[in-house]
N, C-alpha and C. Protein backbone atom coordinates (compact mmCIF):
# COMPACT_ATOMS: atom_id res chain seq x y z
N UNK A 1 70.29 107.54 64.42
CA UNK A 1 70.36 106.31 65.17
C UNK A 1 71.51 106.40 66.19
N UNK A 2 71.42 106.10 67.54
CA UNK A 2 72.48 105.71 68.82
C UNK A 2 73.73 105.17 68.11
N UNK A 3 74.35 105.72 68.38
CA UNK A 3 76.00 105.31 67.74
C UNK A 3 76.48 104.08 69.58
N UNK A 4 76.89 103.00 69.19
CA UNK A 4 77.14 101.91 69.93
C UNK A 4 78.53 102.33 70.61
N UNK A 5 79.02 101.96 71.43
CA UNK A 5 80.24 102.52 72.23
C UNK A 5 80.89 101.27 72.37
N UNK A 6 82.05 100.80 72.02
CA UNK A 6 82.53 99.81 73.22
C UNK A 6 82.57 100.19 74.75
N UNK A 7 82.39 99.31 76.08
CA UNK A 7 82.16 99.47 77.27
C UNK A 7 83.52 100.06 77.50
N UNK A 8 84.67 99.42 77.16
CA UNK A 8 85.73 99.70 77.89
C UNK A 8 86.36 101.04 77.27
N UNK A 9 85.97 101.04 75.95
CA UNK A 9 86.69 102.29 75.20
C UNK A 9 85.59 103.48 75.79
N UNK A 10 84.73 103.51 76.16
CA UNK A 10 83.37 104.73 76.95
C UNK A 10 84.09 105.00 78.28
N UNK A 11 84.53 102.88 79.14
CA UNK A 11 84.75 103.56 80.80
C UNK A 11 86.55 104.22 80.51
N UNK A 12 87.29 104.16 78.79
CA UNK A 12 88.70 105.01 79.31
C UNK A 12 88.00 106.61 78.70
N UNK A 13 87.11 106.90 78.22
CA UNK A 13 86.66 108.16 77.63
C UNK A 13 86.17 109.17 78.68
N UNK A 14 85.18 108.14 79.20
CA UNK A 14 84.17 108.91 80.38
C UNK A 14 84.42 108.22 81.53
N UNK A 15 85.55 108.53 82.88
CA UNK A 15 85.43 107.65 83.27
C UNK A 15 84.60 108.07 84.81
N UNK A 16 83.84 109.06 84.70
CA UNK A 16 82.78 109.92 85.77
C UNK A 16 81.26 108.45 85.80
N UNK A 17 81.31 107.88 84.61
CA UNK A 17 80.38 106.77 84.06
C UNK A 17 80.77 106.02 85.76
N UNK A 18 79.68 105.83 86.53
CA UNK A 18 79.28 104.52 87.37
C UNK A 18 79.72 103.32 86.73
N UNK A 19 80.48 102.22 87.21
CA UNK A 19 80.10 100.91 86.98
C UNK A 19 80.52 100.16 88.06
N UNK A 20 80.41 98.72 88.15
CA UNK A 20 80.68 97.88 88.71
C UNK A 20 82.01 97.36 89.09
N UNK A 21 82.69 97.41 90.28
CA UNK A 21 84.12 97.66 89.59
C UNK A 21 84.46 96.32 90.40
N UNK A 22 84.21 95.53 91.23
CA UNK A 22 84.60 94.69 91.54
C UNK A 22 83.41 93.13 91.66
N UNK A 23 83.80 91.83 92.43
CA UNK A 23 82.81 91.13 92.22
C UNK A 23 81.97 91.22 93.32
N UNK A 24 82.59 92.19 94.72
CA UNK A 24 81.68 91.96 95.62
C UNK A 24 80.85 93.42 95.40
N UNK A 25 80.33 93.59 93.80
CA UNK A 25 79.52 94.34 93.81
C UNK A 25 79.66 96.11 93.75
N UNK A 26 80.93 96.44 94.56
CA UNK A 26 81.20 97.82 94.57
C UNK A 26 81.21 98.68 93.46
N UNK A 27 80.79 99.90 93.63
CA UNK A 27 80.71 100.76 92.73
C UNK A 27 81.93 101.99 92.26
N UNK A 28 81.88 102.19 91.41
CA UNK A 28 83.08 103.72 91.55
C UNK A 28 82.11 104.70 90.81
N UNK A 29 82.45 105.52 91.81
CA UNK A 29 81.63 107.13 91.47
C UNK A 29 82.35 108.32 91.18
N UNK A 30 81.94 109.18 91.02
CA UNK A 30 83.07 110.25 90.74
C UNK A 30 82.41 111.12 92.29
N UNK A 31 83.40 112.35 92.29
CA UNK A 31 83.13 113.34 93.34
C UNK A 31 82.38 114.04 92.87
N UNK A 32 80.60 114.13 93.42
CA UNK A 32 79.96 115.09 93.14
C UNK A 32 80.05 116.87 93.89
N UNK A 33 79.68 117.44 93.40
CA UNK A 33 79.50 118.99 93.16
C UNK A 33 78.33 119.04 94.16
N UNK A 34 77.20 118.89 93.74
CA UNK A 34 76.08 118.92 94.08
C UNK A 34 74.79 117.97 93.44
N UNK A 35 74.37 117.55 94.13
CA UNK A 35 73.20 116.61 93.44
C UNK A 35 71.74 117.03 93.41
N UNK A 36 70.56 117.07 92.48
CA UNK A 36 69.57 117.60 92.32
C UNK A 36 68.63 116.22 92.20
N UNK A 37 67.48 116.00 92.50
CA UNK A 37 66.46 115.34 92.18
C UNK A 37 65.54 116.12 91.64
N UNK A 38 65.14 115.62 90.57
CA UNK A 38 64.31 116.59 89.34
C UNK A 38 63.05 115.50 89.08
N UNK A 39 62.05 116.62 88.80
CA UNK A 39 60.40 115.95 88.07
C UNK A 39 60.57 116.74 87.30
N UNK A 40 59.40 116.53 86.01
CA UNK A 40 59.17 117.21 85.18
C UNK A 40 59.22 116.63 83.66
N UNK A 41 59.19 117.44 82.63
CA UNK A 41 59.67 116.78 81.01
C UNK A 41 60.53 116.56 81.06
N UNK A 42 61.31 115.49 81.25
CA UNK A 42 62.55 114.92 81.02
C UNK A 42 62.94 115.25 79.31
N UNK A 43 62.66 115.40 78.32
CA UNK A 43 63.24 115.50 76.95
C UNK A 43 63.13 116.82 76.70
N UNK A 44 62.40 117.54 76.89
CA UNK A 44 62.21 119.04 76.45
C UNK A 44 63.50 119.49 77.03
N UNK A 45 63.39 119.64 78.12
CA UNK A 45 64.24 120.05 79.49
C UNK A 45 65.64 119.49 79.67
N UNK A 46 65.61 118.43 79.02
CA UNK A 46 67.31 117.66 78.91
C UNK A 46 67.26 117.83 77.65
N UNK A 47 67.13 118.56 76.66
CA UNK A 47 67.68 118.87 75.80
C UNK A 47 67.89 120.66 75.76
N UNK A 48 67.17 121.00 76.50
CA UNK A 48 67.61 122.56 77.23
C UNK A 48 68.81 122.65 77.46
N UNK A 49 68.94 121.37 78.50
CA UNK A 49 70.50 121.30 79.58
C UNK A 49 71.30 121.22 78.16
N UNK A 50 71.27 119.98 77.53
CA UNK A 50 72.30 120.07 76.31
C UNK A 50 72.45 121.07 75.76
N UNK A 51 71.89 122.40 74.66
CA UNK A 51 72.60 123.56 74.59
C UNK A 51 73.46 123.94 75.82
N UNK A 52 72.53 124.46 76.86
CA UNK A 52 73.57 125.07 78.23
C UNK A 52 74.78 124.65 77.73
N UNK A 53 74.68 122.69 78.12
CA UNK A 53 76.59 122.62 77.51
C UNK A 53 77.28 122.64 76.67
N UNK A 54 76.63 122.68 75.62
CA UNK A 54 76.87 123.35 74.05
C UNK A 54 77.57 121.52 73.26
N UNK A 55 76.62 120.86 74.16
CA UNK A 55 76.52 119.55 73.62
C UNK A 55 75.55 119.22 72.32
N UNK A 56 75.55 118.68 71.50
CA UNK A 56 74.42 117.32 70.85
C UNK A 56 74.25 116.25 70.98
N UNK A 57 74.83 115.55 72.04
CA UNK A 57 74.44 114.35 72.34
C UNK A 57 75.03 114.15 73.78
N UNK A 58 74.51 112.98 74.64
CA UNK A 58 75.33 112.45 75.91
C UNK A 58 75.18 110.90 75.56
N UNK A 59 75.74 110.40 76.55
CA UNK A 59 76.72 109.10 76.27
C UNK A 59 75.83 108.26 77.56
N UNK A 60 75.21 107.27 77.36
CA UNK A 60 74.72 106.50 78.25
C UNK A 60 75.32 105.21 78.70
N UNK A 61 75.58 105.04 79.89
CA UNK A 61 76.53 103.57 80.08
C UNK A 61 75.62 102.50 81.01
N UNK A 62 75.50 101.37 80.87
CA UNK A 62 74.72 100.97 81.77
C UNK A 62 76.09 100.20 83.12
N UNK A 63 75.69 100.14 84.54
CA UNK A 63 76.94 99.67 85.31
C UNK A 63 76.92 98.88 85.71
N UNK A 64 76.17 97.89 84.96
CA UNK A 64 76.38 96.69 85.56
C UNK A 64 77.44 95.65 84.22
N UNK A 65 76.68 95.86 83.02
CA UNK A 65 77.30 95.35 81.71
C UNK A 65 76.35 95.90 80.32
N UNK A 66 76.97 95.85 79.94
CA UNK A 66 76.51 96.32 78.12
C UNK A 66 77.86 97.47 77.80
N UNK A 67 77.41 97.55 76.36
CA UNK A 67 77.93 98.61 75.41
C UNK A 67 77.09 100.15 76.36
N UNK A 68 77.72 101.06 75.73
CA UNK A 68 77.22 102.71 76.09
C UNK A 68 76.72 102.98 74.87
N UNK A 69 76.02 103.97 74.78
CA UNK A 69 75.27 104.42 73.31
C UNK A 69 75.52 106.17 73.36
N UNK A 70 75.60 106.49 72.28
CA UNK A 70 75.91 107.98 72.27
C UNK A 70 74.51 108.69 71.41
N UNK A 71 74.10 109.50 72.42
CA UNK A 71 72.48 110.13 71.22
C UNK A 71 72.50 110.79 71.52
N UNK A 72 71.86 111.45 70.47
CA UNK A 72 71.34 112.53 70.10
C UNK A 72 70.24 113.48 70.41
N UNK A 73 70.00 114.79 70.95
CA UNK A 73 69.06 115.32 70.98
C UNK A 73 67.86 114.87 70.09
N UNK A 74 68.34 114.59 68.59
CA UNK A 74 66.97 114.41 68.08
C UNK A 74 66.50 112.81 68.65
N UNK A 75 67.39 112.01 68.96
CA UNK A 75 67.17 110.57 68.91
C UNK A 75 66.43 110.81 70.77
N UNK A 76 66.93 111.58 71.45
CA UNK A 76 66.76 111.35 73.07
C UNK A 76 65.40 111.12 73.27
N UNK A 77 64.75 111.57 72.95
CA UNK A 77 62.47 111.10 73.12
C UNK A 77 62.86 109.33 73.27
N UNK A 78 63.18 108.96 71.98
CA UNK A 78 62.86 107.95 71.26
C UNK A 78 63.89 106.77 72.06
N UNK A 79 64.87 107.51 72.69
CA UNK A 79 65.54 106.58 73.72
C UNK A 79 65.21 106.19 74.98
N UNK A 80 65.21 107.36 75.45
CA UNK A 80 64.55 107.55 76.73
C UNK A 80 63.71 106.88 77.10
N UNK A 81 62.59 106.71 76.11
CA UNK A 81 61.12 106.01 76.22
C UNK A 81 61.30 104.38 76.64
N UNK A 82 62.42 104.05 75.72
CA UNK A 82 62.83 102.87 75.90
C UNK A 82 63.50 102.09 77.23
N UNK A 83 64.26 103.06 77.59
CA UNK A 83 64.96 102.82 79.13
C UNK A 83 63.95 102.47 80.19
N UNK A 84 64.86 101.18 80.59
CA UNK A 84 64.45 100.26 81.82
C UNK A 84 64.09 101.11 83.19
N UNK A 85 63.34 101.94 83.67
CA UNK A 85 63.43 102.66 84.70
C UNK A 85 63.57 101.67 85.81
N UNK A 86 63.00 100.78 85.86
CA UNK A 86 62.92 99.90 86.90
C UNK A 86 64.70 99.53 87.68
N UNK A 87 65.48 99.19 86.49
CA UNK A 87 66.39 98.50 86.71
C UNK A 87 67.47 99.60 87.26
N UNK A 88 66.93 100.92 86.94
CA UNK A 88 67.33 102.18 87.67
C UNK A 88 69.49 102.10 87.65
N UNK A 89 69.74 101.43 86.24
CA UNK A 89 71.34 101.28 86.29
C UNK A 89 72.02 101.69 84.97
N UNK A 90 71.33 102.46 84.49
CA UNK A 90 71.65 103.27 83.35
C UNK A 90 71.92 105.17 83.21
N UNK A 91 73.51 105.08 83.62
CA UNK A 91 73.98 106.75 83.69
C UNK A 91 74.20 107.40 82.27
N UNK A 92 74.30 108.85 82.71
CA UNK A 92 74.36 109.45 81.57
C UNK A 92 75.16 110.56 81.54
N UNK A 93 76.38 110.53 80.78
CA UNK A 93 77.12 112.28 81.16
C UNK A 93 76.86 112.66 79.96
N UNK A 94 77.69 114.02 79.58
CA UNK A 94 77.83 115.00 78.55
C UNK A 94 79.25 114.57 78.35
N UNK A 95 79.48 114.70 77.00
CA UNK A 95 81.18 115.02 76.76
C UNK A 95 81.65 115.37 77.69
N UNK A 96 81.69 116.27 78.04
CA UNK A 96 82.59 117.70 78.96
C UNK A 96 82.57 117.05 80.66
N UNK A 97 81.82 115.93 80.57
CA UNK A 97 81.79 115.30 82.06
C UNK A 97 81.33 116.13 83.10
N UNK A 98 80.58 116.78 82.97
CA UNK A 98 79.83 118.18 83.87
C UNK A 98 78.66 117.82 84.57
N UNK A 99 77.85 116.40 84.32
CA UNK A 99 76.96 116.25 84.73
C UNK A 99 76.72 114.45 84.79
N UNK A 100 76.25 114.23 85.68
CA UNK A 100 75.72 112.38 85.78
C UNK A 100 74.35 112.69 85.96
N UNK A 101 73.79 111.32 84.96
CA UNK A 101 72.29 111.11 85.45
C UNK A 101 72.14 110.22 85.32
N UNK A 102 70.83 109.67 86.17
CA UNK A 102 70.36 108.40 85.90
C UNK A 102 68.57 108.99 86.08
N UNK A 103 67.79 108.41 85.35
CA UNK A 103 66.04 107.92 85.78
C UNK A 103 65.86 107.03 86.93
N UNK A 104 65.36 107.52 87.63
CA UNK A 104 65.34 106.09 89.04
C UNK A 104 63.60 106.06 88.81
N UNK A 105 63.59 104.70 89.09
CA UNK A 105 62.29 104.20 89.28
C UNK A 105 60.88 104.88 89.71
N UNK A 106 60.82 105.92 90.35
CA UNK A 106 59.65 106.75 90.37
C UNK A 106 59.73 107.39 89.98
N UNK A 107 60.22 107.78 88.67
CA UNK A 107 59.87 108.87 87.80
C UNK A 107 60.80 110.11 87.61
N UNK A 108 61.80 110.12 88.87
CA UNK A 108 62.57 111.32 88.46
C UNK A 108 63.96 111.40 87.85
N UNK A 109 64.45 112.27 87.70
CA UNK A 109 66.07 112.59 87.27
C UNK A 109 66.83 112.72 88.29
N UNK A 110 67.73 112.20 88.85
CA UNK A 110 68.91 111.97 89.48
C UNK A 110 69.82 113.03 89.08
N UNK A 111 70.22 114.26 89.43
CA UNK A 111 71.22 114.97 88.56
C UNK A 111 72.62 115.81 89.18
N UNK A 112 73.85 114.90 88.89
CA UNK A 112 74.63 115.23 89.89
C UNK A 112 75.02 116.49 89.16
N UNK A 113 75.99 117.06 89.68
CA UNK A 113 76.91 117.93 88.40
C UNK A 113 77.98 117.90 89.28
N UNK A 114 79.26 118.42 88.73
CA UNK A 114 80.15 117.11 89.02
C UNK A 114 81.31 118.59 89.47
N UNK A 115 81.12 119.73 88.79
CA UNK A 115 82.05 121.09 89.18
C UNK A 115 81.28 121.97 89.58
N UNK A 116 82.15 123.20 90.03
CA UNK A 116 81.54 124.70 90.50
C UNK A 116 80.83 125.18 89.12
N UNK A 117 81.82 125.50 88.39
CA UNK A 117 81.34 126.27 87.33
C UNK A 117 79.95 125.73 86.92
N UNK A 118 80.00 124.63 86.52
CA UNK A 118 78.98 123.61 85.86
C UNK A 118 77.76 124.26 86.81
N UNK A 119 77.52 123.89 87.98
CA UNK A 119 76.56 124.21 89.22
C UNK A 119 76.51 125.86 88.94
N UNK A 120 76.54 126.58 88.87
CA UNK A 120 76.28 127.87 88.69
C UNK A 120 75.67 128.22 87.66
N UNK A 121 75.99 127.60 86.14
CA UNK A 121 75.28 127.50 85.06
C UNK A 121 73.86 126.80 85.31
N UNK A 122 73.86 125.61 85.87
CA UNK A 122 72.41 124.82 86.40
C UNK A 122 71.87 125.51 87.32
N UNK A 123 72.28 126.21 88.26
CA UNK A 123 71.29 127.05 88.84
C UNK A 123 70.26 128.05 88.15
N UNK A 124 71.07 128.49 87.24
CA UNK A 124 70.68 129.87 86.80
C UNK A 124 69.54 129.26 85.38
N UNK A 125 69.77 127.79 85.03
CA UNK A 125 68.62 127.35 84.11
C UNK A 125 67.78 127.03 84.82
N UNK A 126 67.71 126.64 85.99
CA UNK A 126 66.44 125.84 87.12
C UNK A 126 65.49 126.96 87.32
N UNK A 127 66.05 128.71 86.90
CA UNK A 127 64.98 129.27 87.38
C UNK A 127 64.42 129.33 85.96
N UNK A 128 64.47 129.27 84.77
CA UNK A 128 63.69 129.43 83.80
C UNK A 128 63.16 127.55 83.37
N UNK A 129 63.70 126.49 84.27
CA UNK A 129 63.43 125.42 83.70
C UNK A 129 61.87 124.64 83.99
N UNK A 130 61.21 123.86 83.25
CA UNK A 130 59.78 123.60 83.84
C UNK A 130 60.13 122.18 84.91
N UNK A 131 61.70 122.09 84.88
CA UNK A 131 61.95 120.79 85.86
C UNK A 131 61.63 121.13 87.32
N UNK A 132 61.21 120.38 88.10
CA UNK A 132 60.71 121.06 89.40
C UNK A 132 61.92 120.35 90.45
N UNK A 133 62.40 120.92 91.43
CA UNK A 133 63.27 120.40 92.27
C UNK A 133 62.35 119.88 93.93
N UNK A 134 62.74 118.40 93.48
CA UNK A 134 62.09 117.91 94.88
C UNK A 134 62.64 117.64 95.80
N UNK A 135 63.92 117.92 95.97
CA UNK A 135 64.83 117.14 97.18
C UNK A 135 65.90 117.27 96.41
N UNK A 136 67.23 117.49 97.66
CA UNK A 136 68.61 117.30 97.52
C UNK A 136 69.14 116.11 97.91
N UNK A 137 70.18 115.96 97.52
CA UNK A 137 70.66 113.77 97.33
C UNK A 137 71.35 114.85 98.90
């Protein structure tokens, strides 16, 4: 089961996590690396990426308000499924802060990665991955 996060104890943990940082709406982002737009199996394939980072779980925050949830490879199907795509405001890093994602509304993965190193490792899975690359952010 998703282990529950407090918001504020997630945005001092992870603080690469998107949120809302003021009332006229503004956002804080971190400095991306490089950004990927991805199709494909989102669970097979993001749980690929998780070995790569020698993770078992990533940490989901939503940026507008709520708690973050921390899951699990085995739990990720069963989460995923659940997520609001529409509302397209729910990120996702790894421990190690190496990567942001979000699902946006037509279907794909949003996938920043956030260092060099990190980006060199994701290259080199994109050629064995069934995720297809449709565009650079």
């Amino acid at each position: 089961m998703p282990i529950k996060i407090n918001r504020e104890d997630c945005r001092q943990k992870y603080p690469v996590l998107p949120v809302v940082i003021n009332d006229d709406g503004d956002w804080s982002y971190p400095d991306v690396y490089e950004g990927y737009i991805l199709e494909g199996t989102y669970n097979e394939e993001l749980i690929n990426l998780m070995t790569l980072l020698r993770t078992d779980h990533l940490i989901f925050l939503p940026v507008y308000a709520g708690d973050a949830w921390q899951v699990t490879k085995n739990e990720l199907q069963h989460y995923i499924s659940g997520l609001d795509y529409i509302n397209n405001d729910i990120y996702f890093t790894d421990p190690g802060q190496h990567i942001l994602g979000v699902f946006c509304d037509s279907d794909n993965l949003h996938l920043s990665i956030l260092n060099e190193k990190a980006n060199e490792c994701f290259q080199s899975f994109l050629k064995t991955s069934k995720w297809n690359l449709t565009n650079c952010q």
